[in-house]
Protein backbone atom coordinates (compact mmCIF):
# COMPACT_ATOMS: atom_id res chain seq x y z
CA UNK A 1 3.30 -1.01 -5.80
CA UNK A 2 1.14 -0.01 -2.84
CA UNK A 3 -0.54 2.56 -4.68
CA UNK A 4 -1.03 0.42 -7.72
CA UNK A 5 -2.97 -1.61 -5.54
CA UNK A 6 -4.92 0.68 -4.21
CA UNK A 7 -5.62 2.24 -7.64
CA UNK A 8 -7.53 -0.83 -8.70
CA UNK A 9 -10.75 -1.17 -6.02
CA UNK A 10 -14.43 -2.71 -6.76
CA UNK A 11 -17.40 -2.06 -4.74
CA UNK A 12 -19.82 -4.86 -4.27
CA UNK A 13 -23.40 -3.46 -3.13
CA UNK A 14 -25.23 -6.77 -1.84
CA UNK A 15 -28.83 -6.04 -2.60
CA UNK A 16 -30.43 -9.48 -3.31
CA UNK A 17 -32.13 -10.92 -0.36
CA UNK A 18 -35.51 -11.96 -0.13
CA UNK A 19 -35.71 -10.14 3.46
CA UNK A 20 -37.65 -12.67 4.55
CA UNK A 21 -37.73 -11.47 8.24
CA UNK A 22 -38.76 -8.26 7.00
CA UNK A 23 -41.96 -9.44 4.88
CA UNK A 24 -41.36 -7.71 1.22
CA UNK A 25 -38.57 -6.41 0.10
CA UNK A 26 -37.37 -3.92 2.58
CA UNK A 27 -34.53 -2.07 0.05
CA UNK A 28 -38.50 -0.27 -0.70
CA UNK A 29 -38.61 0.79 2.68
CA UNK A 30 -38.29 4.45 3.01
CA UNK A 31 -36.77 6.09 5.55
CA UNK A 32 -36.43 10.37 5.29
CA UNK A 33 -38.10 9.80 2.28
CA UNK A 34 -36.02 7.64 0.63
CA UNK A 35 -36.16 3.92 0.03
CA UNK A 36 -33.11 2.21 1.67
CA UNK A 37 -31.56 0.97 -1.33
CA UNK A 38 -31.03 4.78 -2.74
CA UNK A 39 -29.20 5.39 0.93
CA UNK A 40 -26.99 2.43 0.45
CA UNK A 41 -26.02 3.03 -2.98
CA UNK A 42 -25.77 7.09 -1.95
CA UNK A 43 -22.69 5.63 0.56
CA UNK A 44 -20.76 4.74 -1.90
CA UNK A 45 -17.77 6.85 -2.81
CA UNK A 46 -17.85 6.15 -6.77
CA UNK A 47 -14.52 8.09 -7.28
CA UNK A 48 -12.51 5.66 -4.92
CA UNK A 49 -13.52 2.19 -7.37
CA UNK A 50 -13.03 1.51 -10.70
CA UNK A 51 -16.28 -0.66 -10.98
CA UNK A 52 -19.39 -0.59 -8.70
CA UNK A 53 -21.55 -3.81 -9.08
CA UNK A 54 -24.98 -4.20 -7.48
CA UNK A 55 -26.32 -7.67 -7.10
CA UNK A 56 -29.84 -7.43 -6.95
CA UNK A 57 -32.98 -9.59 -7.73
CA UNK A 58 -35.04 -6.84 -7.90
CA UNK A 59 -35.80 -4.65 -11.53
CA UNK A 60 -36.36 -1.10 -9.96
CA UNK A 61 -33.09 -1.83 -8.08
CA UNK A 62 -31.28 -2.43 -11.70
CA UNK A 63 -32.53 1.14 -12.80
CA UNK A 64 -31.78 2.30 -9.96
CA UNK A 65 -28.15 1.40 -10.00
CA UNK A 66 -28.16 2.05 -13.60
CA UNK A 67 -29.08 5.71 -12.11
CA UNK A 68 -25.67 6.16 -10.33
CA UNK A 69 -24.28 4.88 -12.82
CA UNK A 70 -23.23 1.25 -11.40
CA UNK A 71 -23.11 -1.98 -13.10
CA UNK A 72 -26.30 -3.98 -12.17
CA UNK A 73 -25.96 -8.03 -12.05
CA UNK A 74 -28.94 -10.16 -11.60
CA UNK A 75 -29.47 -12.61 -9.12
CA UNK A 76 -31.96 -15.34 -10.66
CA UNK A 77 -31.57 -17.32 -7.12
CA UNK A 78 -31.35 -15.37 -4.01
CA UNK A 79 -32.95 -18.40 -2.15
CA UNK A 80 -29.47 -19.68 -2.37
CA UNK A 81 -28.09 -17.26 0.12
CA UNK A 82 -25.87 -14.71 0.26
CA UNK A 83 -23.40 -16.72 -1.03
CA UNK A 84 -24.53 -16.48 -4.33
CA UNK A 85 -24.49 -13.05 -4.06
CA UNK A 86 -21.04 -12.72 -2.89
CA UNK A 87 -20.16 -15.11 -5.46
CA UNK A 88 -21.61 -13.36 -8.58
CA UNK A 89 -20.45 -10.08 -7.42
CA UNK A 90 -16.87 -11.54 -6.57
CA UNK A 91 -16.88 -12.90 -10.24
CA UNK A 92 -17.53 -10.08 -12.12
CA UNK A 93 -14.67 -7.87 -10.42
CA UNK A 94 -12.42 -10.55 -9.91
CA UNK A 95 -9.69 -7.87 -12.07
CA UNK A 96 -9.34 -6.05 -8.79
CA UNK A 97 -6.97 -5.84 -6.14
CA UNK A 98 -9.73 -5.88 -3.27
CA UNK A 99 -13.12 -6.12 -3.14
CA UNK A 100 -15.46 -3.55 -0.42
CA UNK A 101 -18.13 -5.58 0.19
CA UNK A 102 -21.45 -3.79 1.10
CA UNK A 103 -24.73 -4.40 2.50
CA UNK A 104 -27.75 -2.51 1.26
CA UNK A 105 -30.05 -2.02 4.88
CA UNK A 106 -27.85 0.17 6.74
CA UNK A 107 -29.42 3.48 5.58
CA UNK A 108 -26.80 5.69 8.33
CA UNK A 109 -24.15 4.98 6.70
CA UNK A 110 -21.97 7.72 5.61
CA UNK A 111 -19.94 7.60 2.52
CA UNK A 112 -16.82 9.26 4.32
CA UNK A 113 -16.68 6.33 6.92
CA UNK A 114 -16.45 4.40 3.65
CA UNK A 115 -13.64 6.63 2.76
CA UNK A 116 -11.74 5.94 5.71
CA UNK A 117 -12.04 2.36 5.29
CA UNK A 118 -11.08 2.25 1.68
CA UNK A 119 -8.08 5.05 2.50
CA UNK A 120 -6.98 2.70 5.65
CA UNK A 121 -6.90 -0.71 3.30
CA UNK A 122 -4.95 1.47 0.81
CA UNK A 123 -2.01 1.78 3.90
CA UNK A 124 -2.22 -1.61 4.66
CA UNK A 125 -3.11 -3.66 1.49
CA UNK A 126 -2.89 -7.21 2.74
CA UNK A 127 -5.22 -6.63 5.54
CA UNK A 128 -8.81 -7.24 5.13
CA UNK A 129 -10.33 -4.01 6.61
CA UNK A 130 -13.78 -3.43 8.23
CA UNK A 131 -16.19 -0.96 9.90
CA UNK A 132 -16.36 -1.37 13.18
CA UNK A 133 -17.76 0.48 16.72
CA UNK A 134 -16.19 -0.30 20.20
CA UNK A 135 -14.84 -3.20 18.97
CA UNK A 136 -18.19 -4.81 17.46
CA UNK A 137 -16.99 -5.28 14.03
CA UNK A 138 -19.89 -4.74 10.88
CA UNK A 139 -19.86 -3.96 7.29
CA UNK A 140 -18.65 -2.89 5.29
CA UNK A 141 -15.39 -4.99 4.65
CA UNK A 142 -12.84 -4.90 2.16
CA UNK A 143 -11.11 -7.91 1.09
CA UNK A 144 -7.83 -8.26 -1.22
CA UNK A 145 -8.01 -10.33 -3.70
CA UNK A 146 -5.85 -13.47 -1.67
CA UNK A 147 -9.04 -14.10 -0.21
CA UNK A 148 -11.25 -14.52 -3.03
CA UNK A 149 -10.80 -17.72 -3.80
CA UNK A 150 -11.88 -18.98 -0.27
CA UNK A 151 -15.21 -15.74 -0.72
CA UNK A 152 -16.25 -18.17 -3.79
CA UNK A 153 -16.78 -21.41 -1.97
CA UNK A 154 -19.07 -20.01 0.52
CA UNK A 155 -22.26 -21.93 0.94
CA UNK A 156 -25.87 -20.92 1.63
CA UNK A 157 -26.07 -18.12 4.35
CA UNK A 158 -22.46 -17.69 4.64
CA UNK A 159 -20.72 -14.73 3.89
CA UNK A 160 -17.37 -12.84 4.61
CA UNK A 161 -17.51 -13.26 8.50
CA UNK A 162 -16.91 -17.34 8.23
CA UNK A 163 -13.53 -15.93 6.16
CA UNK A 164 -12.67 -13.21 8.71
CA UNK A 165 -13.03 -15.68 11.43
CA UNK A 166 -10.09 -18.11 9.96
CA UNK A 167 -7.77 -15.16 9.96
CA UNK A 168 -8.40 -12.81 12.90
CA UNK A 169 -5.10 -11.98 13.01
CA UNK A 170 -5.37 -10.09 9.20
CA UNK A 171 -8.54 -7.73 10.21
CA UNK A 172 -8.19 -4.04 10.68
CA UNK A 173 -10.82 -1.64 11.71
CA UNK A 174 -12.41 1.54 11.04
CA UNK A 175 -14.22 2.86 14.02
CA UNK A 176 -17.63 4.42 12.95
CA UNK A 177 -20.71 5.69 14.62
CA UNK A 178 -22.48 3.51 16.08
CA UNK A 179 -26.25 4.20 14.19
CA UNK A 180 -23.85 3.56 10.75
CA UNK A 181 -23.58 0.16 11.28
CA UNK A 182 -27.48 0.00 12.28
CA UNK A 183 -29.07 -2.70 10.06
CA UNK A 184 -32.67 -2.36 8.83
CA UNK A 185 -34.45 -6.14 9.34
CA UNK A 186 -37.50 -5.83 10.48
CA UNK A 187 -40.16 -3.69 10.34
CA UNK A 188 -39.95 -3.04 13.75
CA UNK A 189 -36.50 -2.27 13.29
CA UNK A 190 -37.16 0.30 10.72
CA UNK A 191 -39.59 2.16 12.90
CA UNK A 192 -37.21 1.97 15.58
CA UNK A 193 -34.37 4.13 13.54
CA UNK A 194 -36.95 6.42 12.58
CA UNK A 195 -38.20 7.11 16.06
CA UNK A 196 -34.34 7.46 17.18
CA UNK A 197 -34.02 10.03 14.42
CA UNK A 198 -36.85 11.98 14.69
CA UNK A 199 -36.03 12.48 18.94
């Protein structure tokens, strides 16, 4: 049963906001090169899920996930928070076991810390599982599908953390380096992780 579960996995790449502390949309934002929605969707291990959605409001984003060959879902309302997003996304694979959750402006990540995470929620399928470094937990998380119902009545800015927080006691973590769970929100911020690369 365990590795029926673990058979059936969706990937939810959250790549909707309007960035607003950032100033445009920052999934443009190029870092080695690359805009930092092509690193986020480049972290995904697309042989470990049976679907891959990306939530986006953006059109380039849509062909972009069309690219790697993900489903793209459009957000008409990302003012609404990431709620929306989550609840879209949590929709349209709501035929899986669990859910990895993602979020699109942490260009470090590596797709074999995903891996790990996936591979450690597989060995313990009732746990929600998450990336974590010295015991500050990050994303991405994995969620089985117990929780979904309680993922769908977020509100406004709220995502999986106000879930994780009821049930401490039901998180696992992954430890990863610490630059993977390194989120992009600023400008400053972005300039920052390219300086610490480039030393």
């Amino acid at each position: 049963m365990q590795e029926l579960q673990g058979a059936n996995i969706g990937c939810l790449v959250m790549a909707a906001g309007n960035a607003s502390r950032f100033g445009n949309n920052k999934l443009a934002a190029e870092l080695d090169g690359k805009p930092l929605i092509r690193h986020a969707l480049e972290a995904v291990p697309r042989h470990l899920f049976s679907q891959v959605v990306v939530v986006t409001q953006y059109p380039e984003v849509e062909d972009m996930a069309r690219e790697f060959g993900f489903t793209p879902l459009h957000n008409d309302h990302p003012d609404y928070g990431i709620s929306h997003t989550i609840e879209l996304g949590t929709k349209a694979l709501q035929q899986c076991n669990a859910i990895l959750y993602m979020v699109s402006d942490q260009p470090l990540l590596d797709d074999a810390s995903v891996e790990r995470i996936v591979e450690c929620w597989r060995n313990h399928p009732c746990n929600i599982v998450g990336a974590a470094h010295n015991g500050k937990r990050g994303n991405p998380c994995i969620f089985p599908r117990e929780f979904y119902d309680e993922l769908l009545a977020l509100e406004e800015d709220h995502g999986g953390n106000t879930v994780i927080r009821k049930y401490p006691e039901r998180l696992l973590t992954v430890e990863v380096a610490q630059e993977e769970l390194t989120d992009v929100d600023t400008p400053k911020a972005l300039e920052d992780l390219k300086k610490q690369l480039s030393e």
